[in-house]
C-alpha atoms as a PDB file:
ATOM      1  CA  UNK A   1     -31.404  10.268 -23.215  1.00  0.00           C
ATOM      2  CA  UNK A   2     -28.620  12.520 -24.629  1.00  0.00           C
ATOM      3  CA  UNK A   3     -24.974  12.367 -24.058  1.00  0.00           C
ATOM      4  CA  UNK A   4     -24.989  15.700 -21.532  1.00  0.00           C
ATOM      5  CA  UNK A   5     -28.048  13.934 -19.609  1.00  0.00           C
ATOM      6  CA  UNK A   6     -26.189  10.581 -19.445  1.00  0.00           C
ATOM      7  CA  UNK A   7     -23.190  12.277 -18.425  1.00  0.00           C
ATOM      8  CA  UNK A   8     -24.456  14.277 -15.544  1.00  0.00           C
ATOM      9  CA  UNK A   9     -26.079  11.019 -14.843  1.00  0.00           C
ATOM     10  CA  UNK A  10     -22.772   9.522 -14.610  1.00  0.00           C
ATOM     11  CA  UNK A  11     -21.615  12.797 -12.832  1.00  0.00           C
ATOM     12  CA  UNK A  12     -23.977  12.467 -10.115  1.00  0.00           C
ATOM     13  CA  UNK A  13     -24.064   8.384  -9.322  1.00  0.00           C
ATOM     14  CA  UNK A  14     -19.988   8.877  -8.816  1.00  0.00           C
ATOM     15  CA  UNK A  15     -20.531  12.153  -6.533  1.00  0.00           C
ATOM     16  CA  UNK A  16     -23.030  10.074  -4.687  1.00  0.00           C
ATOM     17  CA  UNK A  17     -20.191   6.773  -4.527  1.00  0.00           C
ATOM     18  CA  UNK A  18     -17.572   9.234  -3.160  1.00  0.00           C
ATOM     19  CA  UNK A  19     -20.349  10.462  -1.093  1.00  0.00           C
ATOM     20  CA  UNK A  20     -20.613   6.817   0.396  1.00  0.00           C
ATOM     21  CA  UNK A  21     -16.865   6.348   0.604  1.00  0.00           C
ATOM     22  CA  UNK A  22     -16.608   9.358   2.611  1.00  0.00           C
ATOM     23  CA  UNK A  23     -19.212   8.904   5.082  1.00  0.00           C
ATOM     24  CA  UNK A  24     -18.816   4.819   6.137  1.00  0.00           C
ATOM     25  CA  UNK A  25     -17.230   5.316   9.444  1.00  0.00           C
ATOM     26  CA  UNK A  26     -15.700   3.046  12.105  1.00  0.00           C
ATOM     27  CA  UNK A  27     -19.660   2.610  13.480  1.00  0.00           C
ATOM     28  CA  UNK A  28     -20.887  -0.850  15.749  1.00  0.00           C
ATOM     29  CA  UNK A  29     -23.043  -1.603  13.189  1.00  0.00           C
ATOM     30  CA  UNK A  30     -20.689  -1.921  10.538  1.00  0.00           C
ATOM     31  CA  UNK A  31     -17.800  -3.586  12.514  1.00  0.00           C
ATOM     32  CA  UNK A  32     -16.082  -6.065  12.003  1.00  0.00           C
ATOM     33  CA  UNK A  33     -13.436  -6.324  13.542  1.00  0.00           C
ATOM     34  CA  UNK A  34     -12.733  -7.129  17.393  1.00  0.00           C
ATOM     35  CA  UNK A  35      -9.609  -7.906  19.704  1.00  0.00           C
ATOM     36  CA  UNK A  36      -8.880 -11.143  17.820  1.00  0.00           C
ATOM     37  CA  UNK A  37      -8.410  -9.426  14.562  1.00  0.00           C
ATOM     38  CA  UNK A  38      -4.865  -9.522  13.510  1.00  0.00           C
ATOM     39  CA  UNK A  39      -3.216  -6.374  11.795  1.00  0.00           C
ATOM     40  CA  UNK A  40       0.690  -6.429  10.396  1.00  0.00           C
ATOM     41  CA  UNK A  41       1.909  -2.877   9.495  1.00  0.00           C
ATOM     42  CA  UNK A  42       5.322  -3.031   7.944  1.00  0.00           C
ATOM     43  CA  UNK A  43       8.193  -0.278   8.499  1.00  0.00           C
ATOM     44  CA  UNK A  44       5.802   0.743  11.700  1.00  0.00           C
ATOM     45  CA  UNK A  45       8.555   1.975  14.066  1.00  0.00           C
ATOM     46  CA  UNK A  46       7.745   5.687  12.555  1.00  0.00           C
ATOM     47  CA  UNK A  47       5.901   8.343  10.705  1.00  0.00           C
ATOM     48  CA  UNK A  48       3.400   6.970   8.862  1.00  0.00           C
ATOM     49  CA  UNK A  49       3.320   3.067   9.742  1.00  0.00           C
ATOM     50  CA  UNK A  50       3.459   4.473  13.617  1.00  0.00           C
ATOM     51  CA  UNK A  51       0.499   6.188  13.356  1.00  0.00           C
ATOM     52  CA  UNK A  52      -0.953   3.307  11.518  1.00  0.00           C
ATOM     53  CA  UNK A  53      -0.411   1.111  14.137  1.00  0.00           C
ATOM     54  CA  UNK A  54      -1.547   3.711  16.901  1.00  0.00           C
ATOM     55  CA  UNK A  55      -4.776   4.221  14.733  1.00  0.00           C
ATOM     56  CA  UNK A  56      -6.059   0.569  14.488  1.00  0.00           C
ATOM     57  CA  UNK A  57      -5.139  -0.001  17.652  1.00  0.00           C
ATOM     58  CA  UNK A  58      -6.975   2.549  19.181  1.00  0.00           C
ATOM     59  CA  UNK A  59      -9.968   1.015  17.173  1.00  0.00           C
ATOM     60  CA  UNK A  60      -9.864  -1.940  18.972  1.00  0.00           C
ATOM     61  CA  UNK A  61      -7.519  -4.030  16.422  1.00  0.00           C
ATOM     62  CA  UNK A  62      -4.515  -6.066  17.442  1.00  0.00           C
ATOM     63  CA  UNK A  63      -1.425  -4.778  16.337  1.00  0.00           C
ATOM     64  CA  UNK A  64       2.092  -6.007  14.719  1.00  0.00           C
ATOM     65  CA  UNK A  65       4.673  -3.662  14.312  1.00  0.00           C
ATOM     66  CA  UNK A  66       7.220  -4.748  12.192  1.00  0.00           C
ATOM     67  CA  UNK A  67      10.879  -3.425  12.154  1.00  0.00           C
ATOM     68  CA  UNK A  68      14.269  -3.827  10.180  1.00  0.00           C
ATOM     69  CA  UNK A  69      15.621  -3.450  13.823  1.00  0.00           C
ATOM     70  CA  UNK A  70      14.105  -5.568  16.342  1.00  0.00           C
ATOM     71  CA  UNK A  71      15.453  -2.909  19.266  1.00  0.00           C
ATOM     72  CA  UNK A  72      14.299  -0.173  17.194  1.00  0.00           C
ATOM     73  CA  UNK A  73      10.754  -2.126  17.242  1.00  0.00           C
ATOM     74  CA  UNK A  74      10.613  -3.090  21.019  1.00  0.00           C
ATOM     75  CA  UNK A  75      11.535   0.709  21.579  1.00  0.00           C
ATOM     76  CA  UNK A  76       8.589   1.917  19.713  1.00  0.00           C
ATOM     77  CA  UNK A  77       5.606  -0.387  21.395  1.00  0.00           C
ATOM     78  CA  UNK A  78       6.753   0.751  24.615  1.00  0.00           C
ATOM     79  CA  UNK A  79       4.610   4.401  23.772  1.00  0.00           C
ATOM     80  CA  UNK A  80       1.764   1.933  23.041  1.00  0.00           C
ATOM     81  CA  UNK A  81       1.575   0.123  25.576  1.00  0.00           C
ATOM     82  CA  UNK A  82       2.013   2.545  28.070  1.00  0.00           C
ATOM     83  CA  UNK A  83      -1.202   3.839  26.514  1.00  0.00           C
ATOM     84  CA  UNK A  84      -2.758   0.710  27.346  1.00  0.00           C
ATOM     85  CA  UNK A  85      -3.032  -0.228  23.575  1.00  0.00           C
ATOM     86  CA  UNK A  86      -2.602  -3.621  22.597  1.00  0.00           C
ATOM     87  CA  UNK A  87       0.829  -3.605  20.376  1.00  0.00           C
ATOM     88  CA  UNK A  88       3.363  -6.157  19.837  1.00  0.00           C
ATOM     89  CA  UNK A  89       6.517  -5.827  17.766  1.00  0.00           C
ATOM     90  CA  UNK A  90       8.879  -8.496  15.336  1.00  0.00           C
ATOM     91  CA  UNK A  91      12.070  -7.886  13.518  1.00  0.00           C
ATOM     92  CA  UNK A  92      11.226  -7.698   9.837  1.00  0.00           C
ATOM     93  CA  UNK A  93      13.636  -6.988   7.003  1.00  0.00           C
ATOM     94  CA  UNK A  94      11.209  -7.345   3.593  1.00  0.00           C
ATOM     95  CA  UNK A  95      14.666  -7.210   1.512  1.00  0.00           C
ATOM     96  CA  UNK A  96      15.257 -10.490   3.485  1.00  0.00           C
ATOM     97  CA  UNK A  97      13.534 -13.719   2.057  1.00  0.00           C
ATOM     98  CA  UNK A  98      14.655 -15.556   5.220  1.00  0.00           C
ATOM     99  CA  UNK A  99      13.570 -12.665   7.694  1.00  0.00           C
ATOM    100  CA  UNK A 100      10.355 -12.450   5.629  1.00  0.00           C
ATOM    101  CA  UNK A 101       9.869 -16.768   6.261  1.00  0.00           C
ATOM    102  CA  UNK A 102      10.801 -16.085  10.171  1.00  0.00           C
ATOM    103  CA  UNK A 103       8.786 -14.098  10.321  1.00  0.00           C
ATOM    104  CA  UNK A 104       5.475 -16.150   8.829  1.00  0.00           C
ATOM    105  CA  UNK A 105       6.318 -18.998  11.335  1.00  0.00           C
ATOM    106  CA  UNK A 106       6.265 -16.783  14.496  1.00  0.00           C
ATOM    107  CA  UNK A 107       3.160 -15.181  12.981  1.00  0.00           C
ATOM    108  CA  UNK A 108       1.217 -18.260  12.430  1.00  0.00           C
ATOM    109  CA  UNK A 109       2.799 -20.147  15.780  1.00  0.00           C
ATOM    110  CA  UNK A 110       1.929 -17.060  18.272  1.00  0.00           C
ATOM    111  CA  UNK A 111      -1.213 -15.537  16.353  1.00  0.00           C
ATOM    112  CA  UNK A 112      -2.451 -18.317  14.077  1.00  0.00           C
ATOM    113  CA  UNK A 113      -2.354 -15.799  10.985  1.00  0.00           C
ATOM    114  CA  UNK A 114      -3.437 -12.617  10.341  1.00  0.00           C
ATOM    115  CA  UNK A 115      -6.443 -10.191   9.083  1.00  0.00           C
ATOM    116  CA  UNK A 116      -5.452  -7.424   7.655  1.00  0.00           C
ATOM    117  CA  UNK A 117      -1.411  -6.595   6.166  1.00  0.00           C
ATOM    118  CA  UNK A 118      -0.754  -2.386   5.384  1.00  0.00           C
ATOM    119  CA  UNK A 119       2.549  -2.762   3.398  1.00  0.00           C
ATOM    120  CA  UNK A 120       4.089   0.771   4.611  1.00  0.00           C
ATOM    121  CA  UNK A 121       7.978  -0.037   4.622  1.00  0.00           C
ATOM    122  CA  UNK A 122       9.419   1.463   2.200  1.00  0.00           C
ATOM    123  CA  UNK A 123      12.082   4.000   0.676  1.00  0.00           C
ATOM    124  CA  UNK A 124      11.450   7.514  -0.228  1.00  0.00           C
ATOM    125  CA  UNK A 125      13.375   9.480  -3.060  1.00  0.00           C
ATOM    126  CA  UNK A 126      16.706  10.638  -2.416  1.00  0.00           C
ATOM    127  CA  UNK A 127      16.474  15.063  -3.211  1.00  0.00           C
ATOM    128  CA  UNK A 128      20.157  14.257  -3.887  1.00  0.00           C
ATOM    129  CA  UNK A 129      19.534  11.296  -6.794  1.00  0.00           C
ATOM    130  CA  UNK A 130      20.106  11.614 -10.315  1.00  0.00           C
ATOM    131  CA  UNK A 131      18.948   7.708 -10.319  1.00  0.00           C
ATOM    132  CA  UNK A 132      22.343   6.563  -9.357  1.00  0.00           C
ATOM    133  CA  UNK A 133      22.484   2.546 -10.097  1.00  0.00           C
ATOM    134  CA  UNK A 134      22.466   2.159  -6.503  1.00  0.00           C
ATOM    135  CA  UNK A 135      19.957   4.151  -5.047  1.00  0.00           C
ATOM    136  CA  UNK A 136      17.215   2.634  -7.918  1.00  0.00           C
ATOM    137  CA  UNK A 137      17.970  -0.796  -7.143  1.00  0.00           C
ATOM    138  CA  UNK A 138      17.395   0.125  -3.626  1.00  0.00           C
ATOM    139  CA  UNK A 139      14.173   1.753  -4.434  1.00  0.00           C
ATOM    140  CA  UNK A 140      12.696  -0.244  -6.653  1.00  0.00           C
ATOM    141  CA  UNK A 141      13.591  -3.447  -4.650  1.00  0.00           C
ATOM    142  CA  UNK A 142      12.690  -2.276  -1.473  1.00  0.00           C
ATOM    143  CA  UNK A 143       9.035  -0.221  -2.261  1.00  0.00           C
ATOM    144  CA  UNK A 144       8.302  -2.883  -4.818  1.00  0.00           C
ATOM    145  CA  UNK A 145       9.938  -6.427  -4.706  1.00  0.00           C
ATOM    146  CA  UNK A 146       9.691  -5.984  -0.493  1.00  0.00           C
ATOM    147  CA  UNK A 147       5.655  -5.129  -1.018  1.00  0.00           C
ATOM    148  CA  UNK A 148       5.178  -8.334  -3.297  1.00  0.00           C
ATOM    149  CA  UNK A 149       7.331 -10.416  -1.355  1.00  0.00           C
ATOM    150  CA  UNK A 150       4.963  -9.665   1.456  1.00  0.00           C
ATOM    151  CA  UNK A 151       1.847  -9.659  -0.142  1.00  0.00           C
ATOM    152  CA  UNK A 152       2.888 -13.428  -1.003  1.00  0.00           C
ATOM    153  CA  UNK A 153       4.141 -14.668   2.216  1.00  0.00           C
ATOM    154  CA  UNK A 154       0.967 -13.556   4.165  1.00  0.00           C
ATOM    155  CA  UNK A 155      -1.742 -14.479   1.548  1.00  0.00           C
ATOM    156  CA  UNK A 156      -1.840 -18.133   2.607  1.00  0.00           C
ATOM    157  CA  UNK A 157      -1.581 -16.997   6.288  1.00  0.00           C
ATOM    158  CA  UNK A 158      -5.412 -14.928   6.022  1.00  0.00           C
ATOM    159  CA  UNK A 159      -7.258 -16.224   8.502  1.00  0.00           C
ATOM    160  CA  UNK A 160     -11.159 -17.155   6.863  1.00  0.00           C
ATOM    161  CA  UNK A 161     -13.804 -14.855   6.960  1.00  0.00           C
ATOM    162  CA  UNK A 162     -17.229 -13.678   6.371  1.00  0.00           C
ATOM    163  CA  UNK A 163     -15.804 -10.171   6.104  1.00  0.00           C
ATOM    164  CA  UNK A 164     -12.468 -10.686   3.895  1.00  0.00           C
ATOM    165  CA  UNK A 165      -8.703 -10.343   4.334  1.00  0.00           C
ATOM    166  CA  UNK A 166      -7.354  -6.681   3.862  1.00  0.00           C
ATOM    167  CA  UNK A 167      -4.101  -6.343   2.258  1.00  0.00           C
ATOM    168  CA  UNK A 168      -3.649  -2.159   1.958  1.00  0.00           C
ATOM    169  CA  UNK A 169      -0.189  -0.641   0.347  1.00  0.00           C
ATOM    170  CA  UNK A 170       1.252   2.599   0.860  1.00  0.00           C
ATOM    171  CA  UNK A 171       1.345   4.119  -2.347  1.00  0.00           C
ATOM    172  CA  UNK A 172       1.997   7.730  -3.914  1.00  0.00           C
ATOM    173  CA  UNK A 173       0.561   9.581  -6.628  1.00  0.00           C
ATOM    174  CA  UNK A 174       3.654  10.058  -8.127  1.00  0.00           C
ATOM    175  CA  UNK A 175       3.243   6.627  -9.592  1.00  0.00           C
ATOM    176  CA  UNK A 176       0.088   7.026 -11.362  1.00  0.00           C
ATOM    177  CA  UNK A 177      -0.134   6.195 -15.258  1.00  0.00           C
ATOM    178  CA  UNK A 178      -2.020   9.609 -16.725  1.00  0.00           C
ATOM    179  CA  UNK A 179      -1.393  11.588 -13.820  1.00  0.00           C
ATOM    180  CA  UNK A 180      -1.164  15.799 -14.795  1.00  0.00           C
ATOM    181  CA  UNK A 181       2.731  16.044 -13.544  1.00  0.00           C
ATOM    182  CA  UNK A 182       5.274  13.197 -13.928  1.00  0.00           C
ATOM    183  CA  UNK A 183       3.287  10.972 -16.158  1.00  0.00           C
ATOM    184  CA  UNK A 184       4.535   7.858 -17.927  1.00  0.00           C
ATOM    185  CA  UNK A 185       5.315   9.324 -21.744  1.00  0.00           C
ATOM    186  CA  UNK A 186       6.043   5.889 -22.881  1.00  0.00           C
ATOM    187  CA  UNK A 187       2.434   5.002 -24.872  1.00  0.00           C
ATOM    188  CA  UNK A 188       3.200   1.855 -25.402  1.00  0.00           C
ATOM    189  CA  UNK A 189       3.806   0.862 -21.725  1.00  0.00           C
ATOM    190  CA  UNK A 190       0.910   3.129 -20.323  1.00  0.00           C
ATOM    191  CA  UNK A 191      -1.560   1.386 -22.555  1.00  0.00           C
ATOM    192  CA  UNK A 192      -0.079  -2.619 -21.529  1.00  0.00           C
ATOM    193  CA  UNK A 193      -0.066  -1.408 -17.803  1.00  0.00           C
ATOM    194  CA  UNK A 194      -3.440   0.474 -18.417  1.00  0.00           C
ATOM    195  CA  UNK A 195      -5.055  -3.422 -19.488  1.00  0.00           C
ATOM    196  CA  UNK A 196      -6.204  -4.892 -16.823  1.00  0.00           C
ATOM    197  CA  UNK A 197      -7.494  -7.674 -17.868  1.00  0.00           C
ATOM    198  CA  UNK A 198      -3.784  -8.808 -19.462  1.00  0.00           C
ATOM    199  CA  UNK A 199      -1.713  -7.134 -16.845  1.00  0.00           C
ATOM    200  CA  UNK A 200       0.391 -10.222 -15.839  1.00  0.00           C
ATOM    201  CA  UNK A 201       3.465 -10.111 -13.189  1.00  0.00           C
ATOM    202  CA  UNK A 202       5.745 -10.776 -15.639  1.00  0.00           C
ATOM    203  CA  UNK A 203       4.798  -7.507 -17.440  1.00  0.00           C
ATOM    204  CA  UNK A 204       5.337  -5.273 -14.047  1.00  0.00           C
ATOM    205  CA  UNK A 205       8.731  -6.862 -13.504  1.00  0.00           C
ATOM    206  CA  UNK A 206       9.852  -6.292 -16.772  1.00  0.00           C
ATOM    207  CA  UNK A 207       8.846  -2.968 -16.370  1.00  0.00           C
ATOM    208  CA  UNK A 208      10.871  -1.958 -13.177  1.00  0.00           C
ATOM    209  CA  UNK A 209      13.898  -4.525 -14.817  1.00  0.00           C
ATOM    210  CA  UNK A 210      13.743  -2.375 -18.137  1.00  0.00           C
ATOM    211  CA  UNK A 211      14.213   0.980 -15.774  1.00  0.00           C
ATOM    212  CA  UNK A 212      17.087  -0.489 -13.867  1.00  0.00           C
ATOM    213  CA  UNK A 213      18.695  -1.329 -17.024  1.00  0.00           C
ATOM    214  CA  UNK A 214      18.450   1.728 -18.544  1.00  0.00           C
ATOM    215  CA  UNK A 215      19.567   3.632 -15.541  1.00  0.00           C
ATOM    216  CA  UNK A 216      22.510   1.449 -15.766  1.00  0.00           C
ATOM    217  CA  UNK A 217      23.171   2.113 -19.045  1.00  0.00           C
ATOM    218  CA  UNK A 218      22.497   5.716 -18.571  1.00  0.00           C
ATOM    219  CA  UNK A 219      19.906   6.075 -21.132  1.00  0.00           C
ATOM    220  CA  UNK A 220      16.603   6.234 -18.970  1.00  0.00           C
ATOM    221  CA  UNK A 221      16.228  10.056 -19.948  1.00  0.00           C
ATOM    222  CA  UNK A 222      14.846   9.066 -23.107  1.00  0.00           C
ATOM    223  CA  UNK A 223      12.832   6.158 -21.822  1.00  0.00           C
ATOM    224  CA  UNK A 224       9.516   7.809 -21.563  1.00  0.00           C
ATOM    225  CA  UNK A 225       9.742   7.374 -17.765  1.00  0.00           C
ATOM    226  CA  UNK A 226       8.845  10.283 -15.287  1.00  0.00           C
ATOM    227  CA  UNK A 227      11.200  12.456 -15.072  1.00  0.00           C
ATOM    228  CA  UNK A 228      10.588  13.761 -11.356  1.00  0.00           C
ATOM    229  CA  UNK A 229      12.143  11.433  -8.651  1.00  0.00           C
ATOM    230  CA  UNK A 230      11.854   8.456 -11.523  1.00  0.00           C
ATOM    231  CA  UNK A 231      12.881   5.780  -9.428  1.00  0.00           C
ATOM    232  CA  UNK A 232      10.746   6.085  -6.286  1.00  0.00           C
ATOM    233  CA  UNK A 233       7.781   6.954  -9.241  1.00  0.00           C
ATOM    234  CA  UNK A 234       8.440   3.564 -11.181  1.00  0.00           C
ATOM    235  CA  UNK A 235       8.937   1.772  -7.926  1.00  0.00           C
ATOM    236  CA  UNK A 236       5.069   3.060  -7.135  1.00  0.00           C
ATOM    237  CA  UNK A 237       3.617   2.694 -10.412  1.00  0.00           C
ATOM    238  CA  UNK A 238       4.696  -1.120  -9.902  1.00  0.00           C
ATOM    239  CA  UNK A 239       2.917  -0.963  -6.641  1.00  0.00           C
ATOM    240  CA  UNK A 240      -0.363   0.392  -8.212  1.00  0.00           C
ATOM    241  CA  UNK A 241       0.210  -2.155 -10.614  1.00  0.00           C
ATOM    242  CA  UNK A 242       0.460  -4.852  -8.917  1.00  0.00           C
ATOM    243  CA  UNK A 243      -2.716  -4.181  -6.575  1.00  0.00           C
ATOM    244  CA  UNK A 244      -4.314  -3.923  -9.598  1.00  0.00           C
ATOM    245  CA  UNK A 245      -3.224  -7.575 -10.581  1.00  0.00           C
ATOM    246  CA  UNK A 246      -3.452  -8.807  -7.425  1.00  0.00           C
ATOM    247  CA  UNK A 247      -7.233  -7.438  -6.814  1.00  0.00           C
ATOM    248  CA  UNK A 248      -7.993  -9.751  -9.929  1.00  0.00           C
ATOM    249  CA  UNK A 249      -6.581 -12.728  -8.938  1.00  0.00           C
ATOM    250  CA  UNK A 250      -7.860 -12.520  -5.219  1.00  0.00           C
ATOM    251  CA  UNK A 251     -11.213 -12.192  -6.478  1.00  0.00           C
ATOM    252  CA  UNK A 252     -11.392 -15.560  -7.810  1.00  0.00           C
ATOM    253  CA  UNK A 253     -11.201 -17.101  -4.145  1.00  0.00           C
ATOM    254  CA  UNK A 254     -14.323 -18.663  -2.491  1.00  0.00           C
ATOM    255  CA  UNK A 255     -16.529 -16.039  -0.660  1.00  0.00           C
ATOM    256  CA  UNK A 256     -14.979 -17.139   3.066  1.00  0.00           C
ATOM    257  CA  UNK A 257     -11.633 -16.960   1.672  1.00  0.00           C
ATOM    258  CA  UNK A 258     -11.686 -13.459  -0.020  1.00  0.00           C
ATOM    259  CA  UNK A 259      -8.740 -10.856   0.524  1.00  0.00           C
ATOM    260  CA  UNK A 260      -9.777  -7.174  -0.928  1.00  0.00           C
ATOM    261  CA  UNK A 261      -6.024  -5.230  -1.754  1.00  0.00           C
ATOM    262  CA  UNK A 262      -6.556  -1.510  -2.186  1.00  0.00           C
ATOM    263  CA  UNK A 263      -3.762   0.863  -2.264  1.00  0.00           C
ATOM    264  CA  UNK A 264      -3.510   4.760  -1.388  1.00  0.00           C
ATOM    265  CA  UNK A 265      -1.319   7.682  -1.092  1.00  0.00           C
ATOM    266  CA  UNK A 266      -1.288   9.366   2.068  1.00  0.00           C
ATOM    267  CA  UNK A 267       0.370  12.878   1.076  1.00  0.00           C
ATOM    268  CA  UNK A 268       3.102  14.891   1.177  1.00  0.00           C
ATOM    269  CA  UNK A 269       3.486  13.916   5.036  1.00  0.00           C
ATOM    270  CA  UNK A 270       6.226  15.538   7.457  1.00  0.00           C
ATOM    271  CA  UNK A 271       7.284  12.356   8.756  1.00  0.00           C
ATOM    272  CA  UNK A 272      11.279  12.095   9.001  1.00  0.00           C
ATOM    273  CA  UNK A 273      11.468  10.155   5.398  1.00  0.00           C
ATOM    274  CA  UNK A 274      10.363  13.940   3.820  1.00  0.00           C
ATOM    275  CA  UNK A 275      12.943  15.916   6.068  1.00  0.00           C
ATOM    276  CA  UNK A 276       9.460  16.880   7.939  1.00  0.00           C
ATOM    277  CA  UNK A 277       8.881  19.269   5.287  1.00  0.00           C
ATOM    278  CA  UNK A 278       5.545  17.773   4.535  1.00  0.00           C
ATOM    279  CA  UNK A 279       1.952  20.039   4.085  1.00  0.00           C
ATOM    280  CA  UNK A 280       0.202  16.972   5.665  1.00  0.00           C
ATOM    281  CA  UNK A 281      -0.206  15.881   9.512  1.00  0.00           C
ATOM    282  CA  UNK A 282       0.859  12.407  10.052  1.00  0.00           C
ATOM    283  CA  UNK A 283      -2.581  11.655  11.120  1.00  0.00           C
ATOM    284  CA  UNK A 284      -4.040  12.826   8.051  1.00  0.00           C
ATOM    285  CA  UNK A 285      -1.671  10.629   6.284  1.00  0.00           C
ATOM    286  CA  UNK A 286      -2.258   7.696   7.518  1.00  0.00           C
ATOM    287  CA  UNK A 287      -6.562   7.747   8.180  1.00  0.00           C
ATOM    288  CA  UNK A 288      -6.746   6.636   4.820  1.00  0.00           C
ATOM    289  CA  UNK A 289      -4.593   3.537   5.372  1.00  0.00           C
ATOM    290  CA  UNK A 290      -6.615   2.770   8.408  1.00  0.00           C
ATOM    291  CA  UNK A 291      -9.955   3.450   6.418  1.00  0.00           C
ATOM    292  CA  UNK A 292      -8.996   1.152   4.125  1.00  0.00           C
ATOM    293  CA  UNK A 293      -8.109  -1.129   6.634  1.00  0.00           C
ATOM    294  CA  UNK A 294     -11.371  -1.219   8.848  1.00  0.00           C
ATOM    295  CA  UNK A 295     -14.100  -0.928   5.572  1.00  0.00           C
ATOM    296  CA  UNK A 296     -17.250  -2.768   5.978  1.00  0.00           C
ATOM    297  CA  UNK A 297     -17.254  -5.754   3.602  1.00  0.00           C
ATOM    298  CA  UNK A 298     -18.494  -3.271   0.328  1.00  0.00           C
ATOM    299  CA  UNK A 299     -16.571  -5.590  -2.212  1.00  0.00           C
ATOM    300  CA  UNK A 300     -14.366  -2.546  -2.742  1.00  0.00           C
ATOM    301  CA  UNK A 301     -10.757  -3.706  -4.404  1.00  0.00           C
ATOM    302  CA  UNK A 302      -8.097  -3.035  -6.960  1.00  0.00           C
ATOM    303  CA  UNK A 303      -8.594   0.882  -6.500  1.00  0.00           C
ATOM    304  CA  UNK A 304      -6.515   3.833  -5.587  1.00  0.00           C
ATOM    305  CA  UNK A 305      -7.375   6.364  -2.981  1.00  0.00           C
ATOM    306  CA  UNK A 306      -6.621   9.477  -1.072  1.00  0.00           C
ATOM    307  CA  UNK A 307      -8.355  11.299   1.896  1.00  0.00           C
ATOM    308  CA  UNK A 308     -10.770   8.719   1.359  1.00  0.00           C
ATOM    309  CA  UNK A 309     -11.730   9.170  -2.487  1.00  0.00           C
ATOM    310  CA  UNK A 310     -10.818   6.832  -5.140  1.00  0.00           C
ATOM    311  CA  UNK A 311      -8.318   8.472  -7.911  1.00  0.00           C
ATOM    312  CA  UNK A 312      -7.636   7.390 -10.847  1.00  0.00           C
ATOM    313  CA  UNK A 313      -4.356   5.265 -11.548  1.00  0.00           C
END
């Protein structure tokens, strides 16, 4: 076989994948789930964790909302369960190592642990940053310290299962490696981060550590960083690096124990963390979370999506 036959051979096996992807619905057959499965969806007071929440609990899922402000929180179940969805609400500050540990003991006291975890809370880019040493730190410890931090706390709080814990994080293409616009010039770094197979935690943290010292010292211009809203970017590429890692050490657990971590970028939504100046419905944004969520057991892990098609990191 020659190289053009092998490659439209290639061509058409991935069309056919994406063609699965696309077309494994929320069907009985295929679920899962039920009432008794357990779903935490930080920063879900609004836009895009809101509709998060709404979505898996219309499918039938039991929902946590989490909030930095618990009033803020009770306020927003209220619309949910006067729809007669099944919603409940915690105060939940992921900067907070002690809110973050409260939090786990109510969790596993009240619900016994939990199913699935959508890391949505986050910060977006400021229009009026120049990556002040401030607003970074903020960034980069909120979209990627407060994911990890999370990811960590509820790990050992997955409840067993034929079907597999789902840990999905809110992502953004503006953090991908070889991405068209507002790639990562530095070679060096784009090939260790590109590894896999040696990507270690250490490396990410020295990543986003290196960033917040140069922006400190007020030479991350010539960094090889991206140069469009760099500090939300970097905080995301650690994000899609980290599922990455994460995806490999999580495989290694027995088959009842198994936790599949995908990540995914739900658009350029108008929610009120873009000034609603989005091109994308806050439903659109957030089916992709929710598909992620609510997969049949496929094995699927470590990858990057949007509108329910893998991308490339």
């Amino acid at each position: 076989m020659g190289h053009k036959e092998k490659s439209k051979e290639r061509k058409e096996k991935r069309l056919q994948e994406i063609s699965l992807l696309r077309t494994i619905p929320y069907s009985d057959h295929q679920r899962w789930w039920s009432k008794e499965t357990i779903a935490v969806v930080t920063g879900g007071n609004r836009g895009i964790g809101f509709e998060i929440s709404r979505q898996l609990a219309d499918h039938g899922v039991t929902v946590i909302l989490t909030s930095r402000d618990a009033s803020v929180g009770v306020e927003s179940i209220k619309v949910f369960q006067e729809g007669g969805l099944d919603v409940a609400c915690h105060q939940l500050d992921v900067l907070d190592s002690s809110s973050v540990n409260q939090f786990c003991e109510w969790l596993q006291e009240n619900y016994g642990g939990l199913d699935i975890l959508v890391n949505n809370a986050g910060v977006n880019f400021n229009f009026g940053s120049d990556n002040t040493v401030e607003n970074s730190r903020l960034v980069i410890e909120t979209n990627y310290y407060g994911t990890k931090r999370m990811i960590k706390a509820m790990i050992p709080l997955m409840k067993p299962s034929s079907a597999g814990g789902r840990i999905v994080n809110v992502s953004s293409r503006l953090g991908r490696l070889n991405g068209k616009r507002n790639r990562v010039e530095n070679e060096t770094l784009r090939e260790q981060l590109s590894d896999v197979e040696n990507l270690s935690e250490e490396l990410i943290d020295s990543t986003v550590n290196t960033f917040l010292q140069q922006v400190e010292d007020g030479t991350w211009k010539s960094g090889g960083w991206p140069q469009t809203f760099t500090d939300y970017s970097v905080s995301k590429l650690a994000v899609n690096s980290y599922t990455r890692l994460m995806a490999r050490t999580l495989s290694e657990r027995p088959d009842d124990e198994k936790i599949y971590i995908n990540c995914y970028c739900p658009g350029w939504v108008k929610t009120a963390l873009t000034g609603y100046a989005g091109s994308v419905s806050v439903e659109e944004g957030a089916d992709t979370g929710v598909w992620l969520s609510l997969l049949p057991d496929q094995a699927i892990t470590g990858k990057f999506f949007a509108e329910r098609r893998e991308i490339n990191f």
